[in-house]
N, C-alpha and C. Protein backbone atom coordinates (compact mmCIF):
# COMPACT_ATOMS: atom_id res chain seq x y z
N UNK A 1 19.58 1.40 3.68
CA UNK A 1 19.55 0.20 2.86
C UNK A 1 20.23 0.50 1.55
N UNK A 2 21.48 0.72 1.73
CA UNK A 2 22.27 0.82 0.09
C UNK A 2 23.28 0.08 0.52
N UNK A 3 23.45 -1.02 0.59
CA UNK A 3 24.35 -2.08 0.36
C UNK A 3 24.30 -2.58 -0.81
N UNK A 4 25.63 -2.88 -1.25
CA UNK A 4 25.67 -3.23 -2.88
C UNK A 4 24.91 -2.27 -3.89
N UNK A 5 24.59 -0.95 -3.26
CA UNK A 5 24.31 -0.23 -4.46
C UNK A 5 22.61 -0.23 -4.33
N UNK A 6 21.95 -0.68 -3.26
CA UNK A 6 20.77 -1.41 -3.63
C UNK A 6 19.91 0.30 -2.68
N UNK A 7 18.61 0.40 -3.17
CA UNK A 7 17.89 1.81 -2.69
C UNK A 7 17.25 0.50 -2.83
N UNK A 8 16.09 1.55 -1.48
CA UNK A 8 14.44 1.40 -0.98
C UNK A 8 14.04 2.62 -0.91
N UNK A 9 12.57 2.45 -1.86
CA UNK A 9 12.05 3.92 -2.06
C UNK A 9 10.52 3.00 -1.31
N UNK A 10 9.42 4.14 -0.97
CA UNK A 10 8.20 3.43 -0.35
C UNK A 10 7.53 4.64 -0.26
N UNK A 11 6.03 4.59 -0.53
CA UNK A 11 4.78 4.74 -0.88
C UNK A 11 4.60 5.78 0.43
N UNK A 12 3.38 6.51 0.01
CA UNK A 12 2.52 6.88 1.27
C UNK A 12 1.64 5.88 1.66
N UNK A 13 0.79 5.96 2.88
CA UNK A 13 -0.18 5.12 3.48
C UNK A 13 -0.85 4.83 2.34
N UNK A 14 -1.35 4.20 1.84
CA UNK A 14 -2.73 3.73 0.80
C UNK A 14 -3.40 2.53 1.19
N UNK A 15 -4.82 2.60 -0.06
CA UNK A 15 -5.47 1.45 0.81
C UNK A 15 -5.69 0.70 -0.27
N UNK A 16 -6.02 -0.99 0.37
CA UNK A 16 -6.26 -1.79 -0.92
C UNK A 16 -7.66 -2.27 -1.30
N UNK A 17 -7.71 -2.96 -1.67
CA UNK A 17 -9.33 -3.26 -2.64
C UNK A 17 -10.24 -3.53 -1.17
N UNK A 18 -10.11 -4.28 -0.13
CA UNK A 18 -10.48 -4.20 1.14
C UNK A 18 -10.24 -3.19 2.22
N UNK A 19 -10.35 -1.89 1.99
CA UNK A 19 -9.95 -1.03 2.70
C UNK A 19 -8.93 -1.01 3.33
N UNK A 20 -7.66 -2.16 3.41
CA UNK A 20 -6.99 -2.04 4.20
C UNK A 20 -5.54 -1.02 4.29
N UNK A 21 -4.81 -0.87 5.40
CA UNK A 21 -3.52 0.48 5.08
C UNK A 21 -2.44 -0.57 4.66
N UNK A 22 -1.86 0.17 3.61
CA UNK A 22 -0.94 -0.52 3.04
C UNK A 22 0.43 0.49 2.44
N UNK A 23 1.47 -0.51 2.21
CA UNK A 23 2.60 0.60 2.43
C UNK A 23 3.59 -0.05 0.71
N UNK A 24 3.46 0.11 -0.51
CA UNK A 24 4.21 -0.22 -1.44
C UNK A 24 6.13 0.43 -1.29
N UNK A 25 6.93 -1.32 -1.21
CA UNK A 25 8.09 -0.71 -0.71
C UNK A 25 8.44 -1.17 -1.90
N UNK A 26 9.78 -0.78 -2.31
CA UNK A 26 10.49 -1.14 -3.72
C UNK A 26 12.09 -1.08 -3.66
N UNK A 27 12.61 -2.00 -3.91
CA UNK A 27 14.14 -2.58 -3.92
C UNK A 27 15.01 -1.97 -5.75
N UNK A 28 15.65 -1.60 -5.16
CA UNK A 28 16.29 -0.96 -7.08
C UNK A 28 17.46 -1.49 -6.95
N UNK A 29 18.54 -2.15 -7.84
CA UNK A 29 19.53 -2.28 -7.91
C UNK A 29 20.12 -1.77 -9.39
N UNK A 30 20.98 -1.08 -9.49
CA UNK A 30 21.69 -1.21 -11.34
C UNK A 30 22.80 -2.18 -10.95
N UNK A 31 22.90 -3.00 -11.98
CA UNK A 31 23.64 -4.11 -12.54
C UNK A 31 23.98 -3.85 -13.95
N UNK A 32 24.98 -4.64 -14.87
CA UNK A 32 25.57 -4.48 -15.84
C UNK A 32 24.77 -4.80 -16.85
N UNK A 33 23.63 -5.87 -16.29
CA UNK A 33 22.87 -6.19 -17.40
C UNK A 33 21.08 -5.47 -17.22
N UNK A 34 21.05 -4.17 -16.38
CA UNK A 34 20.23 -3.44 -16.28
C UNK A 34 19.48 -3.19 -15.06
N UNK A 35 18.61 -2.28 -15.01
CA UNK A 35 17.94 -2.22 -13.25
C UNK A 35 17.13 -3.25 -12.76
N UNK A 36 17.07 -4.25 -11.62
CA UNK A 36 16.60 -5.09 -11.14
C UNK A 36 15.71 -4.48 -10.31
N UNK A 37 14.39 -4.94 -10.30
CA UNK A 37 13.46 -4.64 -8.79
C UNK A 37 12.81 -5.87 -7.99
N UNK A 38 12.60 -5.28 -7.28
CA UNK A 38 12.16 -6.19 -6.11
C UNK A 38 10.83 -5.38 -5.30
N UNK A 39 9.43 -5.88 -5.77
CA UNK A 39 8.28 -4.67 -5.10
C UNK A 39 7.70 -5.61 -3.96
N UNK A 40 7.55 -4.85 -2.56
CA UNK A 40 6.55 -5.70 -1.88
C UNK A 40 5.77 -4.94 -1.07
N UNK A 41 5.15 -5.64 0.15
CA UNK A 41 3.86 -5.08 0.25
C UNK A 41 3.78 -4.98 2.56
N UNK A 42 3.72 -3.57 3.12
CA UNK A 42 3.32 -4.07 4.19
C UNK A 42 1.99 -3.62 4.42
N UNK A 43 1.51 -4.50 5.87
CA UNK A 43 2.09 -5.00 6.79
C UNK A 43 2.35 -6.28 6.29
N UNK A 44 2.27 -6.96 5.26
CA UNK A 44 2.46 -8.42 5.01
C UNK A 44 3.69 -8.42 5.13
N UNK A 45 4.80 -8.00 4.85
CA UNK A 45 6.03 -8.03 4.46
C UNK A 45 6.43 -8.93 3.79
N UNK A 46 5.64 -9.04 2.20
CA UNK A 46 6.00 -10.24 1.50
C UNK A 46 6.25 -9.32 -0.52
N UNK A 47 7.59 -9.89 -1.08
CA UNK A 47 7.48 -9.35 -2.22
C UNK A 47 6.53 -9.76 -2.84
N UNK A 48 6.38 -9.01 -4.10
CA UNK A 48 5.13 -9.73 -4.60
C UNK A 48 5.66 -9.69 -6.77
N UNK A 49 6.35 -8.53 -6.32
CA UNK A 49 7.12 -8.64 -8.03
C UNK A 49 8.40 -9.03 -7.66
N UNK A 50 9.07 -9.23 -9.01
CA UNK A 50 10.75 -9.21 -8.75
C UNK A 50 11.37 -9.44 -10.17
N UNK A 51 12.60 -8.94 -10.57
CA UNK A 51 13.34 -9.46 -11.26
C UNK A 51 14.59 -9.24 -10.91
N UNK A 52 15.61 -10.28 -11.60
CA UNK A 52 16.76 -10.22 -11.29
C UNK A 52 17.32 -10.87 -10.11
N UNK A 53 16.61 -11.14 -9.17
CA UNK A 53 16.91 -11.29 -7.67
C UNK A 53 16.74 -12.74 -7.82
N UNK A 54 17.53 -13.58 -6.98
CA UNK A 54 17.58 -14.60 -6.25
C UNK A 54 16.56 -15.33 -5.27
N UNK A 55 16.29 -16.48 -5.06
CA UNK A 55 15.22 -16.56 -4.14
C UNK A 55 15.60 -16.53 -2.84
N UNK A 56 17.23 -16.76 -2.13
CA UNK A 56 17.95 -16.43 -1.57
C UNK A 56 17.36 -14.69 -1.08
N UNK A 57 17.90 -13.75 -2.25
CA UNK A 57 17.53 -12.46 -1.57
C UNK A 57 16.05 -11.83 -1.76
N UNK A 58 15.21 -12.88 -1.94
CA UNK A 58 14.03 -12.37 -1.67
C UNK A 58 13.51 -12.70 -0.40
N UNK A 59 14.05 -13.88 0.08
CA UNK A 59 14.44 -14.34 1.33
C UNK A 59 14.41 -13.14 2.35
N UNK A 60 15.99 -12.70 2.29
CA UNK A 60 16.24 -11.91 2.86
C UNK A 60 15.29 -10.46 3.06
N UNK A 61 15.08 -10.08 1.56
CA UNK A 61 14.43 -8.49 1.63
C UNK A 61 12.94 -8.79 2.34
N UNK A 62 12.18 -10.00 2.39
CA UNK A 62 11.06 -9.94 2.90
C UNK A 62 11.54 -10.30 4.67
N UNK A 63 12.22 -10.81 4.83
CA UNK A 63 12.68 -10.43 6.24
C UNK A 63 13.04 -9.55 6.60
N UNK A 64 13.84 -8.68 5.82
CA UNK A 64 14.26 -7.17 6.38
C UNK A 64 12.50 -6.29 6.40
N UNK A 65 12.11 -6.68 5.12
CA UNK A 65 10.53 -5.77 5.65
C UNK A 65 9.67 -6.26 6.90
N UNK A 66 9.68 -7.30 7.02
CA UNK A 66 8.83 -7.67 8.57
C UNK A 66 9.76 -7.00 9.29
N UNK A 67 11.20 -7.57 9.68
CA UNK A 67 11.75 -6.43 10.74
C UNK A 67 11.78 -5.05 10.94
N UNK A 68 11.67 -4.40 9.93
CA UNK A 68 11.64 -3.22 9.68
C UNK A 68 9.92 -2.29 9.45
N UNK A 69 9.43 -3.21 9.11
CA UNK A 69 7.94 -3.03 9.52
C UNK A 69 7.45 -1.70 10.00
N UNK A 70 7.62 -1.71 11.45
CA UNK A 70 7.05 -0.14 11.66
C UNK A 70 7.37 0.85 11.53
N UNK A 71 8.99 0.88 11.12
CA UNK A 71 9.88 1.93 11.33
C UNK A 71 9.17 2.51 9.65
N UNK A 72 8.75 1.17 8.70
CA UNK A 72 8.93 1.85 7.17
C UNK A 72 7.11 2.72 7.58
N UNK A 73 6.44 1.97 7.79
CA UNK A 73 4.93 1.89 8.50
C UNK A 73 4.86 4.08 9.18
N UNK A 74 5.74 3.95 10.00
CA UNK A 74 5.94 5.29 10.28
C UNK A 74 6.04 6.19 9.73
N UNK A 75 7.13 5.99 8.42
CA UNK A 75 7.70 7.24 8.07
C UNK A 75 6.63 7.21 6.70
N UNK A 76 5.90 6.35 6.31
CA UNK A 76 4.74 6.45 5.43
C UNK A 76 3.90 7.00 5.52
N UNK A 77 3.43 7.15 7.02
CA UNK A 77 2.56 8.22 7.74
C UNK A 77 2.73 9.56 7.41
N UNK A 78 4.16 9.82 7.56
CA UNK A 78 4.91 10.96 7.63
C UNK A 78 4.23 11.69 6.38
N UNK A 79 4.58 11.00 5.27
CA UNK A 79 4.34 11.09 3.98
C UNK A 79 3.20 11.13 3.52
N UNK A 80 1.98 10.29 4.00
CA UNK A 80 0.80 10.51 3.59
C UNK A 80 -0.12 11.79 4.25
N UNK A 81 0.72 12.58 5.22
CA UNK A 81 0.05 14.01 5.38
C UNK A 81 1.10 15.04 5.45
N UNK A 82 0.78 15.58 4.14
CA UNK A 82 1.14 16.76 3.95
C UNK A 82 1.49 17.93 4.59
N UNK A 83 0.99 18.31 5.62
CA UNK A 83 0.72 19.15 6.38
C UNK A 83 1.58 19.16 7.46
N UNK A 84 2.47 18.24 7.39
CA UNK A 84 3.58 17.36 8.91
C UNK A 84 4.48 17.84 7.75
N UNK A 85 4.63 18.26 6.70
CA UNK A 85 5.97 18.92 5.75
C UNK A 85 5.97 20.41 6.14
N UNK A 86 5.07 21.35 6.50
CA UNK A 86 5.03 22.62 6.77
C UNK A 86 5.74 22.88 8.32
């Protein structure tokens, strides 16, 4: 996901105020008039911050997170145990 310059960085497994597993993904862009983000949330696959962005590409980035869903869901796993790095 670096089209136009744009990174996705994302969270280990965590949980939210209802115990549930949750995955914080985050959209970065630099632009001329400074860094834009875009934060959202799975399994919802819905942003929930943003600046800079369009409602057009919030559009889009919350569709790329539902599609992309388990693949991000996976490699969060990866990340939330340590021990799968050794």
């Amino acid at each position: 996901m670096s089209e136009s310059g744009m990174t996705m960085t994302y969270s280990a497994i965590l949980r939210d105020k209802d115990n549930m597993k949750i995955v914080r993904v985050s959209f970065e862009r630099k632009t001329k008039g400074g860094l834009e983000v875009a934060e959202g949330l799975l399994p919802e696959g819905v942003i929930t911050k943003h600046n800079g962005f369009s409602k057009e590409e919030i559009s889009k980035l919350e569709e790329y997170l539902r599609d992309n869903s388990d693949d991000i869901m996976s490699r969060a796993k990866v990340i939330s145990n340590p021990l799968k790095w050794l």
